[in-house]
PDB file of N, CA and C in Angstrom:
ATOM      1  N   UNK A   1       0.846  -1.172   0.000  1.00  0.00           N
ATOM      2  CA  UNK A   1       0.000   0.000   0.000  1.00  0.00           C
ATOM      3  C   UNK A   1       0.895   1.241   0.000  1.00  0.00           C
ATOM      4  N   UNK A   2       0.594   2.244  -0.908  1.00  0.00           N
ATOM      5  CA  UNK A   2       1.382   3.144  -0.956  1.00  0.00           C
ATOM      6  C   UNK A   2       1.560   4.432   0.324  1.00  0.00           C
ATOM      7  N   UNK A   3       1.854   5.166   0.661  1.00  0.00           N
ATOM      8  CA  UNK A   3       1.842   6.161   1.779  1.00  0.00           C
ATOM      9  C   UNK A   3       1.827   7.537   1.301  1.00  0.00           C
ATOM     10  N   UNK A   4       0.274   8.002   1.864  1.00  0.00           N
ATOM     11  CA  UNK A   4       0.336   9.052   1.729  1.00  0.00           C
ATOM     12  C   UNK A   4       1.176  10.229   2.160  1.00  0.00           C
ATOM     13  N   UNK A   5       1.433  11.382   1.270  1.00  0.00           N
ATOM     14  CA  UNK A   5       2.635  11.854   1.735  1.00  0.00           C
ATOM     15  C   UNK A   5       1.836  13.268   2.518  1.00  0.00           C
ATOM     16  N   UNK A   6       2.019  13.577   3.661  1.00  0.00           N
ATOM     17  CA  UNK A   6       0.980  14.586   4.757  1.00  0.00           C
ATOM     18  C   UNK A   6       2.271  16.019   4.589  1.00  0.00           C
ATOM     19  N   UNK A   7       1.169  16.769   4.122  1.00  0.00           N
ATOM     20  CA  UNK A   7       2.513  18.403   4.373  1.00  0.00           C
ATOM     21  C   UNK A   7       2.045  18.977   5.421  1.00  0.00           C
ATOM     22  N   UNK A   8       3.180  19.339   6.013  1.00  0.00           N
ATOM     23  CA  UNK A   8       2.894  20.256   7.525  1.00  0.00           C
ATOM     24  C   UNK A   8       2.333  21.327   7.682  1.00  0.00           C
ATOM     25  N   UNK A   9       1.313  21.352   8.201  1.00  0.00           N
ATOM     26  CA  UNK A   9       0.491  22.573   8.489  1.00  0.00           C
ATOM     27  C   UNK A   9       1.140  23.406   8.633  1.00  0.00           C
ATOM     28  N   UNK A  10       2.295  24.466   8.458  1.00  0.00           N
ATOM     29  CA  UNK A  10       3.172  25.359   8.932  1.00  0.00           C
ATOM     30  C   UNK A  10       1.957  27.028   8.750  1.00  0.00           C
ATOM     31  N   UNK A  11       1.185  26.806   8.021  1.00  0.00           N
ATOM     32  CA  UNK A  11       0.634  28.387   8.073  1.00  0.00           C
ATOM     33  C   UNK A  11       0.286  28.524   9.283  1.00  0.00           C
ATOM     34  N   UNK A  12      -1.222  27.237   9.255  1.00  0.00           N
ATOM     35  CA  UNK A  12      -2.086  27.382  10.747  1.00  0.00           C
ATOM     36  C   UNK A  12      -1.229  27.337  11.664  1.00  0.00           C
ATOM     37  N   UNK A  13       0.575  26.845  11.964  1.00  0.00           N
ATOM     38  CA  UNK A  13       0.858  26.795  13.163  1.00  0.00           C
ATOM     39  C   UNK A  13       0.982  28.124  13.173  1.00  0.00           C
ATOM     40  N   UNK A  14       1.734  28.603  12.222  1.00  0.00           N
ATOM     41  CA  UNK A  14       2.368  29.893  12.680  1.00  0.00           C
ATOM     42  C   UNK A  14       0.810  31.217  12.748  1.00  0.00           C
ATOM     43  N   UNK A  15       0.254  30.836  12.549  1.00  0.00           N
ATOM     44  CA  UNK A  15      -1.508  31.595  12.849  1.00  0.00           C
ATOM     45  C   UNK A  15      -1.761  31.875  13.859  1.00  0.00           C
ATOM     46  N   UNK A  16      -1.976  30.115  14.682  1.00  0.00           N
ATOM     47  CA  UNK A  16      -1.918  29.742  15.747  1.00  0.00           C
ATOM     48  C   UNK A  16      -1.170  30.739  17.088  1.00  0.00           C
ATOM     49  N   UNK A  17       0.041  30.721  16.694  1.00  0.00           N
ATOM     50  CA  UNK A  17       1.249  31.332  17.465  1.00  0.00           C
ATOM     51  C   UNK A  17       0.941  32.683  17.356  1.00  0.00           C
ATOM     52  N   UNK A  18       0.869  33.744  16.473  1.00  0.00           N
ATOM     53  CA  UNK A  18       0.452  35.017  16.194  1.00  0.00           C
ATOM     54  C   UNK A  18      -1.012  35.188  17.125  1.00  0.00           C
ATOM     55  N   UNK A  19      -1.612  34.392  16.840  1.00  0.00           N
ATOM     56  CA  UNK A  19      -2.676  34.943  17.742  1.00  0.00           C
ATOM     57  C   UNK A  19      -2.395  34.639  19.237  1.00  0.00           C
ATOM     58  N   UNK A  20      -2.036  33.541  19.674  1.00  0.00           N
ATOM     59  CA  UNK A  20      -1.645  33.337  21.089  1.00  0.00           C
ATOM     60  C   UNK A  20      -0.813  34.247  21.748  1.00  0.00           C
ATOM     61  N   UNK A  21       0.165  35.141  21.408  1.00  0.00           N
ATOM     62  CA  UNK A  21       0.901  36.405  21.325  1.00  0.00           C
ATOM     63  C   UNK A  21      -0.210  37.546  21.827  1.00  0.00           C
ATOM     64  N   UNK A  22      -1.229  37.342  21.345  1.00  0.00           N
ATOM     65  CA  UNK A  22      -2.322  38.548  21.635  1.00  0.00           C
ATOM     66  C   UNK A  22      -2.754  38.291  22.850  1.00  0.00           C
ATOM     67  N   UNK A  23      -2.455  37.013  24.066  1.00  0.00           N
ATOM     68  CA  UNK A  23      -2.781  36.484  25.002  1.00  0.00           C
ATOM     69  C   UNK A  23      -1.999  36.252  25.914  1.00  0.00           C
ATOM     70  N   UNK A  24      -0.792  36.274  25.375  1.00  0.00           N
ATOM     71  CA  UNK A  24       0.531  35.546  26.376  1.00  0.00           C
ATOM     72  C   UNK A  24       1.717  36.083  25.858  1.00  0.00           C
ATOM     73  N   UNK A  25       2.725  36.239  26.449  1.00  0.00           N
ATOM     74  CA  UNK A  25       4.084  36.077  25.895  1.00  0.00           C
ATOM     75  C   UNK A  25       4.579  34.675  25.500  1.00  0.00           C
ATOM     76  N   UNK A  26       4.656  34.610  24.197  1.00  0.00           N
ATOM     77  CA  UNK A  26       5.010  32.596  24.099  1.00  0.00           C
ATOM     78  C   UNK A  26       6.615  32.950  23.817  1.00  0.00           C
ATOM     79  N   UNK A  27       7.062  32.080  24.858  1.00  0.00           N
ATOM     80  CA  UNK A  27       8.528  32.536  24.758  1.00  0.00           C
ATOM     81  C   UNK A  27       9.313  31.024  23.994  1.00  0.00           C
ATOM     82  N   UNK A  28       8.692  29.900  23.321  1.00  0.00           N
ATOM     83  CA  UNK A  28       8.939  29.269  22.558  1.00  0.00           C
ATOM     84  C   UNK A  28       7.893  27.969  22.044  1.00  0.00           C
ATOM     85  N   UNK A  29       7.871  27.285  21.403  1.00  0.00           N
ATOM     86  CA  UNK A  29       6.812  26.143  21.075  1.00  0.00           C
ATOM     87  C   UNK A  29       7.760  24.562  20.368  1.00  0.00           C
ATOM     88  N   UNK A  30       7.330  23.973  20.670  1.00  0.00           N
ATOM     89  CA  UNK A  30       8.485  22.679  20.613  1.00  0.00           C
ATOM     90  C   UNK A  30       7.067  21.888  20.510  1.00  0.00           C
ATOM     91  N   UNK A  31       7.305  21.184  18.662  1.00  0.00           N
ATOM     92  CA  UNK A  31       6.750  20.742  18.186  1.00  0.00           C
ATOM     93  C   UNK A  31       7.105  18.649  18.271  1.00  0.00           C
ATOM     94  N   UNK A  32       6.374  17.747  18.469  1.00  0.00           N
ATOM     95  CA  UNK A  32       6.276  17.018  18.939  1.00  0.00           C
ATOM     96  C   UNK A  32       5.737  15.630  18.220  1.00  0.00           C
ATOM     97  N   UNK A  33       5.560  14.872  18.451  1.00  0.00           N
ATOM     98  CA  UNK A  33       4.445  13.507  17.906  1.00  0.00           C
ATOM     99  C   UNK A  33       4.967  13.265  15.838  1.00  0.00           C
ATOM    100  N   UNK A  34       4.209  12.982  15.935  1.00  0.00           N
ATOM    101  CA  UNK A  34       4.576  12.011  14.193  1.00  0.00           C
ATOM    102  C   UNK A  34       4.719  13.273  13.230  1.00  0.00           C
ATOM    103  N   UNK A  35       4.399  14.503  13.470  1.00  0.00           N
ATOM    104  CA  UNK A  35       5.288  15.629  12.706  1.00  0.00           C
ATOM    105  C   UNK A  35       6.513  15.663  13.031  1.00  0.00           C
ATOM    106  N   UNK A  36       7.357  15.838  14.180  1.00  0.00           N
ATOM    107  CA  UNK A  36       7.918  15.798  14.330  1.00  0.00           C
ATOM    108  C   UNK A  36       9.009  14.337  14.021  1.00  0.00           C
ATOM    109  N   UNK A  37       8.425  13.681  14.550  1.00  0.00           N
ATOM    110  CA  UNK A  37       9.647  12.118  14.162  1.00  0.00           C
ATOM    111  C   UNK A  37       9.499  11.987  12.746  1.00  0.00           C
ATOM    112  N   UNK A  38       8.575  12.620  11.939  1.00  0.00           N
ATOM    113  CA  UNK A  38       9.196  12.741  10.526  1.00  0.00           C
ATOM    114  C   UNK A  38       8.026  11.108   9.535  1.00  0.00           C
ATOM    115  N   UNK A  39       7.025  11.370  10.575  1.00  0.00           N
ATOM    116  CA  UNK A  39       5.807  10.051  10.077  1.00  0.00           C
ATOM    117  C   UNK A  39       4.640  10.552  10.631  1.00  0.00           C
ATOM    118  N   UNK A  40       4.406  11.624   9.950  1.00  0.00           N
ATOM    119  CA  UNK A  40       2.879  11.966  10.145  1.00  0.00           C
ATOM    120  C   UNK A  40       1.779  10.982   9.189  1.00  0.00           C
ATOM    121  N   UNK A  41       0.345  10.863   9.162  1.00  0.00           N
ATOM    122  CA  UNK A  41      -0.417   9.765   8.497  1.00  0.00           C
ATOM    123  C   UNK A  41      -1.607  10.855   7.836  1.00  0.00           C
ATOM    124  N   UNK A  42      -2.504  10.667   7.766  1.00  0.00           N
ATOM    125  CA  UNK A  42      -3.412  11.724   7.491  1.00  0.00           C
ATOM    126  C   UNK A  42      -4.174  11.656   8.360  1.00  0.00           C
ATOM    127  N   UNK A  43      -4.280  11.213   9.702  1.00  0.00           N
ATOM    128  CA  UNK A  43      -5.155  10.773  10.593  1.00  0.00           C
ATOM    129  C   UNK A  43      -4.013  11.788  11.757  1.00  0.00           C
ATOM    130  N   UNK A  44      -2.789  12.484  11.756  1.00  0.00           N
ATOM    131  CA  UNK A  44      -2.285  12.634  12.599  1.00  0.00           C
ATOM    132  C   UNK A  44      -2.466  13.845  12.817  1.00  0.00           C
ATOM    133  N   UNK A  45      -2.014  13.947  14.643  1.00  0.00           N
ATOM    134  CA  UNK A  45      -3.254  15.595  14.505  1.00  0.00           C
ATOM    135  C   UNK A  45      -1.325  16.299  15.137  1.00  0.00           C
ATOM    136  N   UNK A  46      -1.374  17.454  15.267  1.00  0.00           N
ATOM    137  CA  UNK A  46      -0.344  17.966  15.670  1.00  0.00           C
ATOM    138  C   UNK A  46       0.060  18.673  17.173  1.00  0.00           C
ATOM    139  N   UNK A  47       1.209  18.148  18.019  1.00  0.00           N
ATOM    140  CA  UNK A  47       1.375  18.092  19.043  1.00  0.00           C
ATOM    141  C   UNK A  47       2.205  18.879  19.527  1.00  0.00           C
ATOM    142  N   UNK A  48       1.318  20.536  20.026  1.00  0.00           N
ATOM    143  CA  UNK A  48       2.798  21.303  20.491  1.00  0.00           C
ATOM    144  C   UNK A  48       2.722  21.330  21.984  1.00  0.00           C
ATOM    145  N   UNK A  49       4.183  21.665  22.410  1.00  0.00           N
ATOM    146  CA  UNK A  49       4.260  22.396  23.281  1.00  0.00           C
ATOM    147  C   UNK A  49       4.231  23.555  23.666  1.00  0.00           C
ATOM    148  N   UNK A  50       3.749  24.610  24.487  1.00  0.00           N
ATOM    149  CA  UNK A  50       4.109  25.770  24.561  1.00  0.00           C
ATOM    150  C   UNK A  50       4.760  26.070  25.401  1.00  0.00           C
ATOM    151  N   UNK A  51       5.661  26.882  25.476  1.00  0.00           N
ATOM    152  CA  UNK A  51       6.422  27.623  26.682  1.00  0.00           C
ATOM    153  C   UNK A  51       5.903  28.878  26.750  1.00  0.00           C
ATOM    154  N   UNK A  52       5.905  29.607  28.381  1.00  0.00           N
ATOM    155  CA  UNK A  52       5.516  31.135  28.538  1.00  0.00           C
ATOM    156  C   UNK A  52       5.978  31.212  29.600  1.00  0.00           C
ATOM    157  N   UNK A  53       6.408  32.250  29.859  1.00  0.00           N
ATOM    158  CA  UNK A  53       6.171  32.674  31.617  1.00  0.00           C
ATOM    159  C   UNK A  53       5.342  33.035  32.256  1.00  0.00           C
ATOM    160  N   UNK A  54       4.519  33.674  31.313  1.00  0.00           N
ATOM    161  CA  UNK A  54       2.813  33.801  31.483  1.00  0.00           C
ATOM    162  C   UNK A  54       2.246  32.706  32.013  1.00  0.00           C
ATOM    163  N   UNK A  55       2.320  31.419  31.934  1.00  0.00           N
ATOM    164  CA  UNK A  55       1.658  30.629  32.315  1.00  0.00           C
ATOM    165  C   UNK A  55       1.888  30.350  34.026  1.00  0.00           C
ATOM    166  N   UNK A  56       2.841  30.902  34.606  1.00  0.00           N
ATOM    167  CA  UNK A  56       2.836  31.142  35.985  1.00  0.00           C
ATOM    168  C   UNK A  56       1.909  31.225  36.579  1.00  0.00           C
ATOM    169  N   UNK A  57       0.913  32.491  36.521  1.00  0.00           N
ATOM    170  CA  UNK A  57      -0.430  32.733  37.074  1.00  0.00           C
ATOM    171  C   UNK A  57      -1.570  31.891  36.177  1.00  0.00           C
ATOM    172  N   UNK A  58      -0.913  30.594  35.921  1.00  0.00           N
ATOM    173  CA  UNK A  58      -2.722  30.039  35.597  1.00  0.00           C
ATOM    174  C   UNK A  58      -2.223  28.833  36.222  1.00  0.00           C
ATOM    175  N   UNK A  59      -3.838  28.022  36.378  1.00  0.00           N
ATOM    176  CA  UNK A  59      -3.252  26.754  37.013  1.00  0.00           C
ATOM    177  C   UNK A  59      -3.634  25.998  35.681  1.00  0.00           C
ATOM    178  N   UNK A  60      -3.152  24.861  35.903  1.00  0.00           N
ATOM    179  CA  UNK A  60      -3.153  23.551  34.492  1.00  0.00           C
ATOM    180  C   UNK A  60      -4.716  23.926  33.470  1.00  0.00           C
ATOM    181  N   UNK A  61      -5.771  23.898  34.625  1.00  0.00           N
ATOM    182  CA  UNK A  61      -6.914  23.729  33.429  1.00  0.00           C
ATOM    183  C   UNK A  61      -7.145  24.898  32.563  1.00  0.00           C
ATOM    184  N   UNK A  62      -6.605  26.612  33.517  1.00  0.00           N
ATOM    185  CA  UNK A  62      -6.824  27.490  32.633  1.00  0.00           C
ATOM    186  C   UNK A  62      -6.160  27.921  31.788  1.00  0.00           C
ATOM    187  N   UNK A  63      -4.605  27.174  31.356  1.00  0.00           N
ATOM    188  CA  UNK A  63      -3.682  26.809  30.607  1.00  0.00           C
ATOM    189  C   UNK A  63      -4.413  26.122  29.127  1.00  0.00           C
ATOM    190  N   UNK A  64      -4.706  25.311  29.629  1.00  0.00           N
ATOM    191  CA  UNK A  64      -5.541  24.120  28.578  1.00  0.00           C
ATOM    192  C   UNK A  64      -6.766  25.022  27.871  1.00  0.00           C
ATOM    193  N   UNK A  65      -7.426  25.591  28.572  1.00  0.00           N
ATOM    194  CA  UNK A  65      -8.563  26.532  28.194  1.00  0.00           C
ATOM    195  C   UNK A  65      -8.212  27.654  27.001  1.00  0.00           C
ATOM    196  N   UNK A  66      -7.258  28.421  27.826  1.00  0.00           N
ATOM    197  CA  UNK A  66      -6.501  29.557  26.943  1.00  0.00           C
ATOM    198  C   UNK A  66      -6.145  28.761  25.277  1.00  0.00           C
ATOM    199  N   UNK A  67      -5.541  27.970  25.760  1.00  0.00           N
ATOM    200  CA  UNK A  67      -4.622  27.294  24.486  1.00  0.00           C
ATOM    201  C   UNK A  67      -5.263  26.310  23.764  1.00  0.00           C
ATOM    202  N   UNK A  68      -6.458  25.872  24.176  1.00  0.00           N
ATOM    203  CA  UNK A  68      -7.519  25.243  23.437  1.00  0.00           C
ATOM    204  C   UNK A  68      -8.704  26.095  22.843  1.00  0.00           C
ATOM    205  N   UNK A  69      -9.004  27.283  23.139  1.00  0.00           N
ATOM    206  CA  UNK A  69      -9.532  28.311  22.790  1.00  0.00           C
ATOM    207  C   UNK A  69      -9.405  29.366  21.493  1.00  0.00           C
ATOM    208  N   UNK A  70      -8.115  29.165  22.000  1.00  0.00           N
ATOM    209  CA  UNK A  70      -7.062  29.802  20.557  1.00  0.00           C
ATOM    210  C   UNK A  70      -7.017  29.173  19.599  1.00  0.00           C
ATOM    211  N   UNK A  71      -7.177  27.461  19.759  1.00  0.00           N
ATOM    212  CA  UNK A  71      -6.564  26.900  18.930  1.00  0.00           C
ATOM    213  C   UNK A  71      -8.144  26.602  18.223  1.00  0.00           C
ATOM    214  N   UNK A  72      -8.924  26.488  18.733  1.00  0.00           N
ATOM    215  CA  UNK A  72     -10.583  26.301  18.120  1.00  0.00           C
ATOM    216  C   UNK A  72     -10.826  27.559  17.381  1.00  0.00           C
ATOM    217  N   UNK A  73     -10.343  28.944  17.755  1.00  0.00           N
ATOM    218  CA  UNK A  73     -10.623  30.357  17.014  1.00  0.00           C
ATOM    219  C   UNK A  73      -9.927  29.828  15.265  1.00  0.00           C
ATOM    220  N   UNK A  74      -8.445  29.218  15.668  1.00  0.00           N
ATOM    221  CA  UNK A  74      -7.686  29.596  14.075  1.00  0.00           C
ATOM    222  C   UNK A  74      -7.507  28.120  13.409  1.00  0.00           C
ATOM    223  N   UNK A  75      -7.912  26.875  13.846  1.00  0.00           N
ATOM    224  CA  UNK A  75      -7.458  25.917  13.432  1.00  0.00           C
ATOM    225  C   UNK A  75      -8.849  24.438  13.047  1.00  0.00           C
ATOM    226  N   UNK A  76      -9.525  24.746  12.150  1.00  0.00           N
ATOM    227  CA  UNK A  76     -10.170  24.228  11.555  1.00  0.00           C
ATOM    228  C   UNK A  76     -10.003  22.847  10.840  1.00  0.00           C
ATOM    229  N   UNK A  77      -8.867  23.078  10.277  1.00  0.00           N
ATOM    230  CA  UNK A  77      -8.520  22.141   8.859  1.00  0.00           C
ATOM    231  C   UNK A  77      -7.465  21.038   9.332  1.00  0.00           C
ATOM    232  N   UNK A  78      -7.354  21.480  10.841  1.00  0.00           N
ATOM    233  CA  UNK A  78      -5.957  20.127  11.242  1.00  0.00           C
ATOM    234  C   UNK A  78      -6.205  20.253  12.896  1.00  0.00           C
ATOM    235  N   UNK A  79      -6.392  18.668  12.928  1.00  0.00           N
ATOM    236  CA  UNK A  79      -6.521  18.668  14.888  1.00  0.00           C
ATOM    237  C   UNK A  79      -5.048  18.759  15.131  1.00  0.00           C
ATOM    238  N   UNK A  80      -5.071  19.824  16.544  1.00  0.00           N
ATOM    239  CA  UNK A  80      -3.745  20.296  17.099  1.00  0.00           C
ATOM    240  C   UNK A  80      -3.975  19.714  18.714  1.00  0.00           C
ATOM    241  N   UNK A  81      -3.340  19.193  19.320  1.00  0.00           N
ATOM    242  CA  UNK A  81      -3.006  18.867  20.801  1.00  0.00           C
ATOM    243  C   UNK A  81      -1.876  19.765  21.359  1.00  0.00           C
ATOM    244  N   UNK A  82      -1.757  20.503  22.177  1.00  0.00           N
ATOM    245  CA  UNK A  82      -1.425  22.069  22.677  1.00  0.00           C
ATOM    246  C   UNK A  82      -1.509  21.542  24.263  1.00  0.00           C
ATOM    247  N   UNK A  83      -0.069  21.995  25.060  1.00  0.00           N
ATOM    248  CA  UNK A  83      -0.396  21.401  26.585  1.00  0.00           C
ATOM    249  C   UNK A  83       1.102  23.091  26.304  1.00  0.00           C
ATOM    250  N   UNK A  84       0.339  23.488  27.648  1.00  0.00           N
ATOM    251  CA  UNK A  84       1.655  24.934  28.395  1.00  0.00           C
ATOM    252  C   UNK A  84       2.776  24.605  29.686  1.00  0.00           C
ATOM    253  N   UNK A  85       3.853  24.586  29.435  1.00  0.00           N
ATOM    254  CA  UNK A  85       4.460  25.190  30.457  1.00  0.00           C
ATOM    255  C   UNK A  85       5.355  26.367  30.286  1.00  0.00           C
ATOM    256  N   UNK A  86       5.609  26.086  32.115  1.00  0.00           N
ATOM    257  CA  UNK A  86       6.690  27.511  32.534  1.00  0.00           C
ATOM    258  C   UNK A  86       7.740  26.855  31.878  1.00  0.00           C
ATOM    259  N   UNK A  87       8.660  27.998  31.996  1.00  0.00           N
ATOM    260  CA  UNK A  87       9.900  27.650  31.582  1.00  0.00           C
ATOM    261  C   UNK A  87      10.643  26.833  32.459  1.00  0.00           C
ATOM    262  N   UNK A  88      10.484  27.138  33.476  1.00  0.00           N
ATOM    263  CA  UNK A  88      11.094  26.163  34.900  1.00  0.00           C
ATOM    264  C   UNK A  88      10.656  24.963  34.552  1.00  0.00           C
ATOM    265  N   UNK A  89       8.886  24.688  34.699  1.00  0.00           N
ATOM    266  CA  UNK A  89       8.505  23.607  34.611  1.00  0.00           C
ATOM    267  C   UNK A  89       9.188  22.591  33.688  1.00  0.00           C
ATOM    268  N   UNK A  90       9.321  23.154  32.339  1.00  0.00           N
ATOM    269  CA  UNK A  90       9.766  22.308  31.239  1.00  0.00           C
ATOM    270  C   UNK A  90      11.293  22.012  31.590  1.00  0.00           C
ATOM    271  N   UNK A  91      12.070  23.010  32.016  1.00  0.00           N
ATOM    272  CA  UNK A  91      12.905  22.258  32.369  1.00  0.00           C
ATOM    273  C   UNK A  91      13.070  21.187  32.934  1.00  0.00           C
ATOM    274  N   UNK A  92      12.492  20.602  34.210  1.00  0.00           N
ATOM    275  CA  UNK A  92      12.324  20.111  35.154  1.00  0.00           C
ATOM    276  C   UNK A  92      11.609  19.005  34.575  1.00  0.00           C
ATOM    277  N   UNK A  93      11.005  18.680  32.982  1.00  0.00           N
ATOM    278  CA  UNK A  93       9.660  17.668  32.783  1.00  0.00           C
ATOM    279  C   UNK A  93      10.072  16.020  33.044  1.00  0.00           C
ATOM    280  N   UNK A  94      11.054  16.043  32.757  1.00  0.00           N
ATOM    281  CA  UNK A  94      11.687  14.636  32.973  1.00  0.00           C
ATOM    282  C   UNK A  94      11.719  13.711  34.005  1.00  0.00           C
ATOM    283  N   UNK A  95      11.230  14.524  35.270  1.00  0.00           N
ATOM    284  CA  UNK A  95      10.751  14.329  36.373  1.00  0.00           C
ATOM    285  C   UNK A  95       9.136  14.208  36.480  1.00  0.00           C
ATOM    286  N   UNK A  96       8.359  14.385  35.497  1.00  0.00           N
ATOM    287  CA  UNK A  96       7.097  14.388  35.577  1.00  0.00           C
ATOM    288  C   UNK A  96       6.549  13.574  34.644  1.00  0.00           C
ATOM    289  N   UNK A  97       6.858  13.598  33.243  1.00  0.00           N
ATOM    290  CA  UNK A  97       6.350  12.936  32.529  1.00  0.00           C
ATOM    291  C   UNK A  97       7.161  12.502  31.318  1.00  0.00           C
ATOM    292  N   UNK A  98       6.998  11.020  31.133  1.00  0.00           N
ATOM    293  CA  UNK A  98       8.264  10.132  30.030  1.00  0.00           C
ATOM    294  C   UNK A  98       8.015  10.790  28.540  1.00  0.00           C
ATOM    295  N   UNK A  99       6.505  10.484  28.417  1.00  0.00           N
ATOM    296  CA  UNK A  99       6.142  11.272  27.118  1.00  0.00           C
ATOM    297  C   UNK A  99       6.501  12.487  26.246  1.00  0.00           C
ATOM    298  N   UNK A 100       6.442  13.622  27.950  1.00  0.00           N
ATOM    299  CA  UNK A 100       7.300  14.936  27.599  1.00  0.00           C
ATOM    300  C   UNK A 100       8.683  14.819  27.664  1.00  0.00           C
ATOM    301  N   UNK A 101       9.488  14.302  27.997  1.00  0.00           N
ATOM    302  CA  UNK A 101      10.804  13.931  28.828  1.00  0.00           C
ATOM    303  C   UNK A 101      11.227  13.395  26.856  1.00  0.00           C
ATOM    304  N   UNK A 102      10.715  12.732  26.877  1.00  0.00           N
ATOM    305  CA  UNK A 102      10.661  12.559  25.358  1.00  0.00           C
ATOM    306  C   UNK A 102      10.744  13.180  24.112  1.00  0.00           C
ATOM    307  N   UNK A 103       9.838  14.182  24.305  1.00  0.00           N
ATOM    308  CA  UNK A 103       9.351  15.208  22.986  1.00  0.00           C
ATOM    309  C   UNK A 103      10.707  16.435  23.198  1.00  0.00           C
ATOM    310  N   UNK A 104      10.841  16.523  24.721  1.00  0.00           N
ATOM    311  CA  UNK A 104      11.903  17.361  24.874  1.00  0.00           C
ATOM    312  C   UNK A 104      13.201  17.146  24.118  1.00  0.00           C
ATOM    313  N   UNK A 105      13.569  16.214  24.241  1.00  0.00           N
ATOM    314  CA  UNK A 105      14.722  15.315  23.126  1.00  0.00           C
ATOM    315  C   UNK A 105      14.190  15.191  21.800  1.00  0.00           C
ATOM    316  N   UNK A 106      13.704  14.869  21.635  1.00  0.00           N
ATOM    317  CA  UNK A 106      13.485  14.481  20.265  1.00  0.00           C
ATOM    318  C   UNK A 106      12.811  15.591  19.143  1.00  0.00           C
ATOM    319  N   UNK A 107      11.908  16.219  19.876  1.00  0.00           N
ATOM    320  CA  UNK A 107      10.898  17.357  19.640  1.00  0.00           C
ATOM    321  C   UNK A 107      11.504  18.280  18.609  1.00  0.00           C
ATOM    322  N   UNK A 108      11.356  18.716  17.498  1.00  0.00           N
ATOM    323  CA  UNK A 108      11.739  20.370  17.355  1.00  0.00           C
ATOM    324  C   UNK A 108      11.063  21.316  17.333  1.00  0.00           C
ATOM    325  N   UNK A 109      12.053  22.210  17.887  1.00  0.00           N
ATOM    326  CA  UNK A 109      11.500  23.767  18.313  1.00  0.00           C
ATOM    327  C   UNK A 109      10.830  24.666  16.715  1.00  0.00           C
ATOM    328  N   UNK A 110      10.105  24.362  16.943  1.00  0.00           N
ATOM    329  CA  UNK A 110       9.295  25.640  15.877  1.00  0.00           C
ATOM    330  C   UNK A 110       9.339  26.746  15.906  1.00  0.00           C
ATOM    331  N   UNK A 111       9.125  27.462  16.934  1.00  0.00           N
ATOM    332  CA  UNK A 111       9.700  28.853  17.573  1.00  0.00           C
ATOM    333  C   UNK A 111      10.139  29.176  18.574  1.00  0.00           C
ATOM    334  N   UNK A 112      10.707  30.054  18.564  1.00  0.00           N
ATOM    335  CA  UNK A 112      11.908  30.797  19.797  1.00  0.00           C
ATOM    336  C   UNK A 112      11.056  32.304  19.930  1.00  0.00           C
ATOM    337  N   UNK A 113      11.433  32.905  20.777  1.00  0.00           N
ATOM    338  CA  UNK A 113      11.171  34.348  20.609  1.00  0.00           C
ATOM    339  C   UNK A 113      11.910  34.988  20.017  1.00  0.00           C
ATOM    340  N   UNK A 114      13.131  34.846  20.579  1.00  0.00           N
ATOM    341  CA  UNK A 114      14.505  35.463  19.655  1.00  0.00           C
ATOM    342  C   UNK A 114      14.606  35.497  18.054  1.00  0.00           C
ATOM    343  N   UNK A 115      13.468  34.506  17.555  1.00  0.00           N
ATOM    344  CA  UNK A 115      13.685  34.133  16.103  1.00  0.00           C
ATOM    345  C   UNK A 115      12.606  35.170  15.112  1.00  0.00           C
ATOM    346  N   UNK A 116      11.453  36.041  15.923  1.00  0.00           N
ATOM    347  CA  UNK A 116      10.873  36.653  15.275  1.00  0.00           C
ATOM    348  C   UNK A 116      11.379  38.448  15.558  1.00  0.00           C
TER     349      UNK A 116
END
């Protein structure tokens, strides 16, 4: 069976990111899951991370809210999975979760702040 070949949503991410800016300081995004390892399917939805320091004053669910909110305003045409941390936190993920501990290594960074 042949394999379909999936192109990366790069507009809607970077959409995505522009508008979340109107909400937060995103001080980077580290892109994750079968975009990233380079075997997306057409069934695969896209898995970022966000970093902020903004996310200090929220707790987990109003993190998820913000960034699931945003992502329902600009992203129609491709399911996105979106989870926030601090910058501390992410440092520190390897201690919390294998999955992230994972994406952290392997993951690439889509944006920086420094880069716009």
């Amino acid at each position: 069976m042949a394999q379909t070949t999936v192109k990366f949503p790069k507009k809607i991410i970077n959409h995505y990111i522009s508008t979340l800016e109107n909400k937060i300081r995103v001080d980077s995004v580290l892109l994750f899951g079968s975009f990233a390892w380079g075997k997306p399917t057409k069934h695969s939805d896209v898995d970022l991370a966000v970093i902020s320091k903004d996310f200090a004053k929220y707790d987990f669910d109003k993190r998820l809210s913000l960034l699931n909110h945003t992502r329902d305003k600009v992203s129609y045409q491709v399911a996105m999975d979106i989870i926030g941390y601090t910058p501390k936190e992410f440092s520190n993920i390897e201690k919390y979760s294998a999955i992230m501990s994972k994406a952290k290594q392997k993951g690439k960074w889509i944006y920086r702040k420094s880069d716009r």
